[in-house]
Protein backbone atom coordinates (compact mmCIF):
# COMPACT_ATOMS: atom_id res chain seq x y z
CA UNK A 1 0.00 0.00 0.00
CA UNK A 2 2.06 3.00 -1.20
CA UNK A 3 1.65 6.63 -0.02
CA UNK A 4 1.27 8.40 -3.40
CA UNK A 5 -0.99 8.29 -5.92
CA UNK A 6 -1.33 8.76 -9.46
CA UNK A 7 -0.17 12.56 -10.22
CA UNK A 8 -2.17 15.54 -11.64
CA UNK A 9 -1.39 17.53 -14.91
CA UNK A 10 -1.00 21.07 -14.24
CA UNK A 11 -1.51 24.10 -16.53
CA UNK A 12 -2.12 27.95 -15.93
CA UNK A 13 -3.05 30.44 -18.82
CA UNK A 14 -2.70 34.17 -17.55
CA UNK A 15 -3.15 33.29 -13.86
CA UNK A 16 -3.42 36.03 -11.30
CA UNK A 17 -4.70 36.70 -7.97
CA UNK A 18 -5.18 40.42 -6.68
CA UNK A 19 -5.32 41.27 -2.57
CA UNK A 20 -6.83 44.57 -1.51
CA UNK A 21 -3.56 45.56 -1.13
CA UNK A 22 -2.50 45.00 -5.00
CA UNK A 23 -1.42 42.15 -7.64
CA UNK A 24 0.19 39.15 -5.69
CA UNK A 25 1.10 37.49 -8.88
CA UNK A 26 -0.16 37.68 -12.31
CA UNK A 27 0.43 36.35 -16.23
CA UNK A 28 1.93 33.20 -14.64
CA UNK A 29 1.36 30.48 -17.49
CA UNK A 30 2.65 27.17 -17.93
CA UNK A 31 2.29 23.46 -18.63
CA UNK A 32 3.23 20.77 -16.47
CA UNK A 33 2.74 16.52 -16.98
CA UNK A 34 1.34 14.08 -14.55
CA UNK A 35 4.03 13.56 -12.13
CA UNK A 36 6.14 16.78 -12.33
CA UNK A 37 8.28 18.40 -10.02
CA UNK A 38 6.90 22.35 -10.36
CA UNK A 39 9.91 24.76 -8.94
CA UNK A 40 7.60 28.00 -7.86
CA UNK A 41 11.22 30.47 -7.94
CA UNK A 42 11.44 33.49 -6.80
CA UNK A 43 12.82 35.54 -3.90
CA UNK A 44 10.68 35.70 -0.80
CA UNK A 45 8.14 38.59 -1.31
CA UNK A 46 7.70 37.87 -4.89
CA UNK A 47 3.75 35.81 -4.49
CA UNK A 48 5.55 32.42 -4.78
CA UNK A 49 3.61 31.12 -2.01
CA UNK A 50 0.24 32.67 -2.85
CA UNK A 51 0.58 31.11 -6.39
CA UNK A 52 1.17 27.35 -4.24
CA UNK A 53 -2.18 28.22 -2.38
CA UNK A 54 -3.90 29.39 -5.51
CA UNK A 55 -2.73 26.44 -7.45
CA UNK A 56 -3.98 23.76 -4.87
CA UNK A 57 -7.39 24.97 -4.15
CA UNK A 58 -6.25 26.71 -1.02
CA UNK A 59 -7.06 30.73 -2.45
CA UNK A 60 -9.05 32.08 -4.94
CA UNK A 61 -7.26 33.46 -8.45
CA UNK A 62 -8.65 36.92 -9.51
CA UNK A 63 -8.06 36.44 -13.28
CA UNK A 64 -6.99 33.69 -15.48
CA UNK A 65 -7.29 30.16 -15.81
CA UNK A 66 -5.69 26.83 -14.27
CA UNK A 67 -6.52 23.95 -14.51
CA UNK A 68 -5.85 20.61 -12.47
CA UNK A 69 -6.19 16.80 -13.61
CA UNK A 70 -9.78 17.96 -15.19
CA UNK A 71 -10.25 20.67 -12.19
CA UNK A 72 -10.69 24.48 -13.60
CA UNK A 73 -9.85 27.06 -11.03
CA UNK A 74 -11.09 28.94 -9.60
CA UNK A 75 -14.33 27.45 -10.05
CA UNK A 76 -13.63 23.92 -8.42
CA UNK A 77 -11.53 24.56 -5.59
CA UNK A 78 -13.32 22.13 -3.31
CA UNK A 79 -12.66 19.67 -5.33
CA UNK A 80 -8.79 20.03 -5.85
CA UNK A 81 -8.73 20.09 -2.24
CA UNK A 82 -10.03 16.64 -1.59
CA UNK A 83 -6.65 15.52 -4.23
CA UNK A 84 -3.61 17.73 -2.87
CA UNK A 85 -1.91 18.66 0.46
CA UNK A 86 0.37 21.07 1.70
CA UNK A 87 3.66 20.80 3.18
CA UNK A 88 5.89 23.03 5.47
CA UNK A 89 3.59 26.15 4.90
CA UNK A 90 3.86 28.88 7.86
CA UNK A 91 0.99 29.61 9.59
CA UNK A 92 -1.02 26.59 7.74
CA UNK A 93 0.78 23.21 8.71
CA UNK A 94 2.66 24.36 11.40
CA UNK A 95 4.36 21.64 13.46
CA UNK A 96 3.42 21.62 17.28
CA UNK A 97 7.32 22.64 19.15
CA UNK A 98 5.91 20.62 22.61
CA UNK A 99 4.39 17.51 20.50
CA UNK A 100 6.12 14.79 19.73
CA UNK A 101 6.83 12.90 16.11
CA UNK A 102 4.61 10.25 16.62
CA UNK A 103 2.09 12.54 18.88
CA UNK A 104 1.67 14.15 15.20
CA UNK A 105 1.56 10.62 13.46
CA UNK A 106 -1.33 9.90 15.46
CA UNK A 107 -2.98 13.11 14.87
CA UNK A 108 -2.93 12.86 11.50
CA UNK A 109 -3.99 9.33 11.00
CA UNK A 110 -6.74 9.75 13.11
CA UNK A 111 -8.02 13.00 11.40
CA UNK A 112 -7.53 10.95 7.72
CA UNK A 113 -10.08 7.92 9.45
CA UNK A 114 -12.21 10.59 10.34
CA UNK A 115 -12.35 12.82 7.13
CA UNK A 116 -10.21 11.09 4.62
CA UNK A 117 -12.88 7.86 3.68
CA UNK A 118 -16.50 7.22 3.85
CA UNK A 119 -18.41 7.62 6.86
CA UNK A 120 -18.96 3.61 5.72
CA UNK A 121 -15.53 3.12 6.94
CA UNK A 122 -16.04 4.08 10.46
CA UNK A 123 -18.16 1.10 10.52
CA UNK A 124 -15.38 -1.06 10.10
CA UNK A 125 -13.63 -3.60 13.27
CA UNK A 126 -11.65 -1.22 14.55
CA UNK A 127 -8.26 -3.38 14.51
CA UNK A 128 -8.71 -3.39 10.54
CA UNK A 129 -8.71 0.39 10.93
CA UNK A 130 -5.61 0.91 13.43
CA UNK A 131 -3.69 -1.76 10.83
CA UNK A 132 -4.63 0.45 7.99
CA UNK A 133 -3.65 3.58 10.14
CA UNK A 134 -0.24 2.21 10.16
CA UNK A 135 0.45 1.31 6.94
CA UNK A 136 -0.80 4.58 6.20
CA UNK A 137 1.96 5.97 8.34
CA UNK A 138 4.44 3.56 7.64
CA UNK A 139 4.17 3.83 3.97
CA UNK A 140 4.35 7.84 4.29
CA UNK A 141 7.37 7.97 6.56
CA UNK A 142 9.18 5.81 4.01
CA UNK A 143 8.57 7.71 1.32
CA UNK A 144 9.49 11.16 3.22
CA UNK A 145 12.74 9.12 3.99
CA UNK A 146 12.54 9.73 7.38
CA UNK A 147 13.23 7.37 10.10
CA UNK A 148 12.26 7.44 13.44
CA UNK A 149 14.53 5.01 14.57
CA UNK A 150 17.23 7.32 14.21
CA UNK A 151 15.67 10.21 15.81
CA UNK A 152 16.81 10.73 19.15
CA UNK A 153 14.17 9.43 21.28
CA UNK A 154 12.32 7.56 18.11
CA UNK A 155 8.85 8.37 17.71
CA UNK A 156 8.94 10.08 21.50
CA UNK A 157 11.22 13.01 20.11
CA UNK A 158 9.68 16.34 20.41
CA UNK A 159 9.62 18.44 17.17
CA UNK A 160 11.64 21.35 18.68
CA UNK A 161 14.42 18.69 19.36
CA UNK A 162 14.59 18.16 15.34
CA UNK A 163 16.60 19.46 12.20
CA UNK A 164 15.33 21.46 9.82
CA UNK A 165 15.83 18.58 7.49
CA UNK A 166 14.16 15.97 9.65
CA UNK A 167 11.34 18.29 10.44
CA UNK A 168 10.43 19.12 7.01
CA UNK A 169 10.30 15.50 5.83
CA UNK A 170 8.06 15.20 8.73
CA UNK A 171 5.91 17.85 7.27
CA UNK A 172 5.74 16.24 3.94
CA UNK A 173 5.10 12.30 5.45
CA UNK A 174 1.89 14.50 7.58
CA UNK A 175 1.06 15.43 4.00
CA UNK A 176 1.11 11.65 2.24
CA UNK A 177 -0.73 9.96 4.80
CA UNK A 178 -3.63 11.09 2.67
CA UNK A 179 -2.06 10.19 -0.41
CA UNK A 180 -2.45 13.31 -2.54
CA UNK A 181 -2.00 13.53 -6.10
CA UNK A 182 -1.00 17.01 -5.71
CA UNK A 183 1.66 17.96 -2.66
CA UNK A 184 2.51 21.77 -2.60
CA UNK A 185 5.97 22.25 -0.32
CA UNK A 186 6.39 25.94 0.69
CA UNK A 187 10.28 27.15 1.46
CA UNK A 188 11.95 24.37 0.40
CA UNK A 189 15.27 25.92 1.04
CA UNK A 190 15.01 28.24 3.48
CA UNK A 191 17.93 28.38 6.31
CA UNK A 192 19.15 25.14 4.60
CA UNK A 193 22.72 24.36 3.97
CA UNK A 194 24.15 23.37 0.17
CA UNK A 195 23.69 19.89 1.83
CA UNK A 196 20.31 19.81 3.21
CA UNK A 197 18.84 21.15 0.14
CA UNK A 198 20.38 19.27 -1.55
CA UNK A 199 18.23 16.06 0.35
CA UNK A 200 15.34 18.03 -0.18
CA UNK A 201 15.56 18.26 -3.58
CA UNK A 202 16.15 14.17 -3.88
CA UNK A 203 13.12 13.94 -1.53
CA UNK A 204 10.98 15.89 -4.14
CA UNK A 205 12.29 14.26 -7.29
CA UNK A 206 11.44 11.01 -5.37
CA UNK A 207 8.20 11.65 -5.18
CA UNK A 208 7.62 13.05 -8.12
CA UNK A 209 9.41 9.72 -10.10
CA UNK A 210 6.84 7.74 -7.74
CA UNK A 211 4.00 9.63 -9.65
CA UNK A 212 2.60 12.32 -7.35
CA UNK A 213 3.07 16.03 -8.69
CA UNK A 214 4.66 18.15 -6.36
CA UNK A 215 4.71 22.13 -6.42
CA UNK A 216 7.84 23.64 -4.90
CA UNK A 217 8.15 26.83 -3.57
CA UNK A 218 12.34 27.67 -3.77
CA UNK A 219 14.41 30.89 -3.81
CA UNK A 220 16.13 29.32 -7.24
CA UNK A 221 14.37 26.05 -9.45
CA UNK A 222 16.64 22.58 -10.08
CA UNK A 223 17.82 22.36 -13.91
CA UNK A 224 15.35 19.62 -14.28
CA UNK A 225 12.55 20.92 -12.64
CA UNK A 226 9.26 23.11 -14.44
CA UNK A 227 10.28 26.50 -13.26
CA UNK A 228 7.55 28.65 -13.14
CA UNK A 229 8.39 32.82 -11.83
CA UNK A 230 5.19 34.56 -10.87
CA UNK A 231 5.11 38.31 -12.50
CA UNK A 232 3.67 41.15 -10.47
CA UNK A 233 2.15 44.45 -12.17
CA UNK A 234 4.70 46.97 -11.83
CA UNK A 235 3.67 49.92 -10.02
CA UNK A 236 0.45 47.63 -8.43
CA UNK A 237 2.47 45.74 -5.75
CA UNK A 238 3.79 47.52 -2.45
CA UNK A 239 7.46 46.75 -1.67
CA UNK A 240 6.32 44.19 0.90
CA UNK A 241 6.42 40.27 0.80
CA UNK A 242 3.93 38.53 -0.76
CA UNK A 243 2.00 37.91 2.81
CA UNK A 244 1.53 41.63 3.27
CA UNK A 245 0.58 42.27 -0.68
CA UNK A 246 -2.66 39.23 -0.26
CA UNK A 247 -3.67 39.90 3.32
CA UNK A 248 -2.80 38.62 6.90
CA UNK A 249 -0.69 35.74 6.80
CA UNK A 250 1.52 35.68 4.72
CA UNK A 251 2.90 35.33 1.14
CA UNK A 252 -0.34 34.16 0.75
CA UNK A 253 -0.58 32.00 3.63
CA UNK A 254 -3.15 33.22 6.57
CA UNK A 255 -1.91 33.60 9.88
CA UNK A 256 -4.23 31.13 11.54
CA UNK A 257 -2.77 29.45 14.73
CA UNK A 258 -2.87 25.66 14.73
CA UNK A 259 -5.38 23.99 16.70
CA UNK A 260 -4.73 21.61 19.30
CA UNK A 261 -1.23 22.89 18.60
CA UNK A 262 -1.15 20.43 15.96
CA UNK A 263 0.37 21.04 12.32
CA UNK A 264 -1.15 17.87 11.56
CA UNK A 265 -4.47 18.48 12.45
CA UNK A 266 -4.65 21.88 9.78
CA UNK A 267 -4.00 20.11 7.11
CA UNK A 268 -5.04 16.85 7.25
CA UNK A 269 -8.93 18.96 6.62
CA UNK A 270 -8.22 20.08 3.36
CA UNK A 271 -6.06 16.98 2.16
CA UNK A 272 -7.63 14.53 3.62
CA UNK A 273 -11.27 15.38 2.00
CA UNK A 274 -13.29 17.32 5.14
CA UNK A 275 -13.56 20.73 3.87
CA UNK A 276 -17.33 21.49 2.79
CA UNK A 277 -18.81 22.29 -0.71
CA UNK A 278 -19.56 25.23 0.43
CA UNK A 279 -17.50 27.12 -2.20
CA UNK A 280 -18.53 30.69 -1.54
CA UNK A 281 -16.74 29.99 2.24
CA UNK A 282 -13.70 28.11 0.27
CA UNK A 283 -13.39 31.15 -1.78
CA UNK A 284 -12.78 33.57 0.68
CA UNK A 285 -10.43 31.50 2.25
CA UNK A 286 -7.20 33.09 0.98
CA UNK A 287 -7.75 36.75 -0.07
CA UNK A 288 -10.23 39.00 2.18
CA UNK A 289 -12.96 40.08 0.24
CA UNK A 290 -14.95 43.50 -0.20
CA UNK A 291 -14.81 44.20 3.53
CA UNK A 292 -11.32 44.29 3.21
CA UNK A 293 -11.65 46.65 0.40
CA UNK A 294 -13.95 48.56 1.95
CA UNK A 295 -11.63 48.73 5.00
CA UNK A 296 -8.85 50.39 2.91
CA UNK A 297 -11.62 53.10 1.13
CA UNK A 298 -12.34 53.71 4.98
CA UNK A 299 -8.71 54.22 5.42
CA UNK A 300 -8.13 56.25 2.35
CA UNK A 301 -11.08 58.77 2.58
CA UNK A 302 -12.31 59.13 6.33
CA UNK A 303 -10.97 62.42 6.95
CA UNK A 304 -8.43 62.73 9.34
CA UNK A 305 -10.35 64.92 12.70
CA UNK A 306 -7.03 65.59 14.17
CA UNK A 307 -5.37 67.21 11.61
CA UNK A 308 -8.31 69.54 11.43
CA UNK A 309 -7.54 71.66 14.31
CA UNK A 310 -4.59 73.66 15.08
CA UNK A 311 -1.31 72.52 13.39
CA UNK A 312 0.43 74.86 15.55
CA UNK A 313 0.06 72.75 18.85
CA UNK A 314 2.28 70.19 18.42
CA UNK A 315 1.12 68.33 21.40
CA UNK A 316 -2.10 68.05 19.63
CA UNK A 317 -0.81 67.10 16.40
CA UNK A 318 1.37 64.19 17.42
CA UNK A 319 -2.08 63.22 20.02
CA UNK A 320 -3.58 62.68 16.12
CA UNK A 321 -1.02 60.92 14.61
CA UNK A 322 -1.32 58.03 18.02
CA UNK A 323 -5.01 58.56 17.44
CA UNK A 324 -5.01 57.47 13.68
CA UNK A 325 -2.27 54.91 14.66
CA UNK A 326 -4.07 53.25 16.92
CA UNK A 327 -7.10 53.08 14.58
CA UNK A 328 -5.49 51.93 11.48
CA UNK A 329 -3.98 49.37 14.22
CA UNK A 330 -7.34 48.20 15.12
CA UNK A 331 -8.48 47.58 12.15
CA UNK A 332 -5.59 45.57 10.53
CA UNK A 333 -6.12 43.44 13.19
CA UNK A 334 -9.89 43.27 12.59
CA UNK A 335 -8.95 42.37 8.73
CA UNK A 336 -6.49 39.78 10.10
CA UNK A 337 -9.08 38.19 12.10
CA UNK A 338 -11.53 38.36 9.57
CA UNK A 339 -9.30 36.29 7.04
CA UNK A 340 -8.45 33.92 10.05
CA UNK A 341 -11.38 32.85 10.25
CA UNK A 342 -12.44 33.03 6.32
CA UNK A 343 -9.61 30.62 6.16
CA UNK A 344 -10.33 28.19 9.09
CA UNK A 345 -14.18 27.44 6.90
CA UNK A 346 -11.97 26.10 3.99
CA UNK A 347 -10.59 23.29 5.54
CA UNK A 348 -7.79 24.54 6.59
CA UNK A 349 -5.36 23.88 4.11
C-alpha cells in the first residue's frame, strides 16, 4: 500500500490573484505533466507562495485560468482540495514545538479515518482500521525518507528537538498519509545548507518519479525541474512580501494558529477530503474580500479629525497621529481576524 498516488497535470493560462492591497502574482502560465516536479522560484516577497495556495485549491485566483487533472480554477476549488496537500507552509501546517513525532503521526492518521474515507468506513472492526492507520503511516514515513529510529528518542522526540531537514520531511510524510496527487511544499530551502537542500531536492524528485506532482516553492528552481516565476504588475504591488501584498498571513498563507497545537491536524482537513462544498466559504479563504476593500476606502477617505484643528500645537498634532495609529492598528487586526477565520471554513489547508 504505497503513499502516493497517481499525479495531476498542471496548466495555468494568464493566472493572477489580486489582494486589496495589489497584484500578488499575475500572467503566470505554464504546462506541467502528470508527475512533475513544479519549482515556484522566486525571492521571498515575490507571491511564490500565494501562487502554491492558488494552485492547490487553497485561495481564490482573480483572473486567469488553471486547470488541475480535469479541475478548472477557480471554479472547483473544493474539489482540488479533496486531491492535494500542503507541506511546510507557515501559519497553515505548522508543526506543534511541545508535541512529539509520533504525537503528530497519530494526529494525522486519526483525522484521515475521520475525514479522509466514507463515513462507511467508520463502521469497520476497529483493529482493521488501526492496521490500515499504520500502513498509512508507515508507507508515508518511508517515502518522506525519514526514520524514526534514528531520531533521538524515536517516535517520543519532540519536534523542537529536530533538524530542519528531519522536520520538514516530517511535514511532507503529515502530508502523504492522505495520499495526494498534488503535494505543494512551501520554502523548500530556506535556512538550509548546500547539503540539506540538496536532500530536499532528492526527496521531491522522489516523489515526483513515484507519480505524485509536487509544487515547490524555492528561492532558485533545479535544472530539471518546471520552473515557473510569478510576474507582479509593476507599479500595483507595495514593496512588501507577498503575505503583506494578499492579506494577513503571509505570502499568501493566513496567519491562523494551529489547533490543538497540531500542524497535523490543519492540514489533514483540506487533504484529507473534510472541507465542505460550500465554495462561496472556500473562496474567501485566501484573499479577504470587499470588507477588506472597503476597509482600505475607509482608510483612504475618512478624513483625518485631528489634523483639522490647530497645526500649531504640536502636542495636539502628534495626540492625532497616536489617534489614527491606533485606529489603522485596530483595524488591521480586525482584517487579520476576519481572514483567520475566512480561512479556518476552507478546511484549513
Amino acid at each position: 500500500m504505497g503513499a502516493t498516488a497517481a499525479g495531476l497535470a498542471v496548466s495555468a493560462r494568464d493566472f493572477g490573484l489580486k489582494g486589496p492591497r495589489g497584484w500578488a502574482f499575475r500572467r503566470v502560465s505554464f504546462s506541467a505533466e502528470p508527475g512533475s516536479l513544479i519549482a515556484i522560484e522566486g525571492p521571498s516577497g515575490s507571491g511564490r507562495t500565494s501562487l502554491l495556495l492558488a494552485l492547490t485549491g487553497r485561495m481564490k485566483a482573480t483572473e486567469g485560468t488553471a486547470v488541475v487533472g480535469d479541475v478548472r480554477l477557480p471554479k472547483q476549488m473544493a474539489a482540488l482540495r479533496r486531491v492535494s496537500a500542503l507541506a511546510h507552509v507557515p501559519g497553515v501546517t505548522d508543526l506543534d514545538p511541545a508535541l512529539t513525532v509520533g504525537e503528530h503521526l497519530r494526529e494525522r492518521a486519526l483525522l484521515e479515518r475521520r475525514f479522509g474515507g466514507s463515513p462507511r468506513g467508520l463502521l469497520r472492526p476497529r483493529a482493521e482500521r488501526v492496521r490500515e492507520a499504520r500502513l498509512r503511516i508507515d508507507a508515508a514515513l518511508t517515502a518522506a525518507g525519514l526514520d524514526r529510529e534514528a531520531l533521538p528518542k524515536g517516535s517520543r522526540t519532540a519536534v523542537r528537538d529536530l533538524e530542519r531537514v528531519e522536520a520538514l520531511r516530517l511535514s511532507v510524510a503529515l502530508a502523504l498519509v492522505g495520499r495526494p496527487r498534488l503535494l505543494g511544499v512551501d520554502d523548500t530551502d530556506l535556512k538550509l545548507s548546500d547539503a540539506g537542500r540538496a536532500e530536499i531536492w532528492a526527496l521531491l524528485r522522489s516523489l515526483a518519479e513515484a507519480g505524485t506532482t509536487v509544487l515547490a516553492v524555492c528561492s532558485e528552481a533545479p535544472g530539471d525541474a518546471v520552473a515557473v516565476s510569478p510576474e507582479r504588475a509593476r507599479g500595483d504591488v507595495p514593496e512588501e512580501t507577498g503575505r503583506d501584498a494578499c492579506g494577513p498571513g503571509g505570502d499568501g498563507t493566513q496567519d491562523v494558529p494551529e489547533p490543538g497545537g497540531g500542524g497535523a491536524a490543519a492540514e489533514s482537513e483540506g487533504a484529507a477530503g473534510g472541507v465542505n462544498e460550500d465554495t462561496e466559504g472556500a473562496d474567501s479563504g485566501g484573499v479577504p474580500g470587499d470588507r477588506d476593500h472597503r476597509h482600505g476606502r475607509d482608510r483612504q477617505d475618512r478624513p483625518n479629525r485631528q489634523d483639522d484643528g490647530d497645526h500649531g500645537d504640536g502636542g495636539d498634532h502628534e495626540d492625532g497621529r497616536d489617534s489614527r495609529n491606533r485606529r489603522d492598528g485596530q483595524v488591521a487586526h480586525d482584517d487579520e481576524m476576519e481572514a483567520a477565520d475566512a480561512f479556518a471554513e476552507t478546511g484549513r489547508a
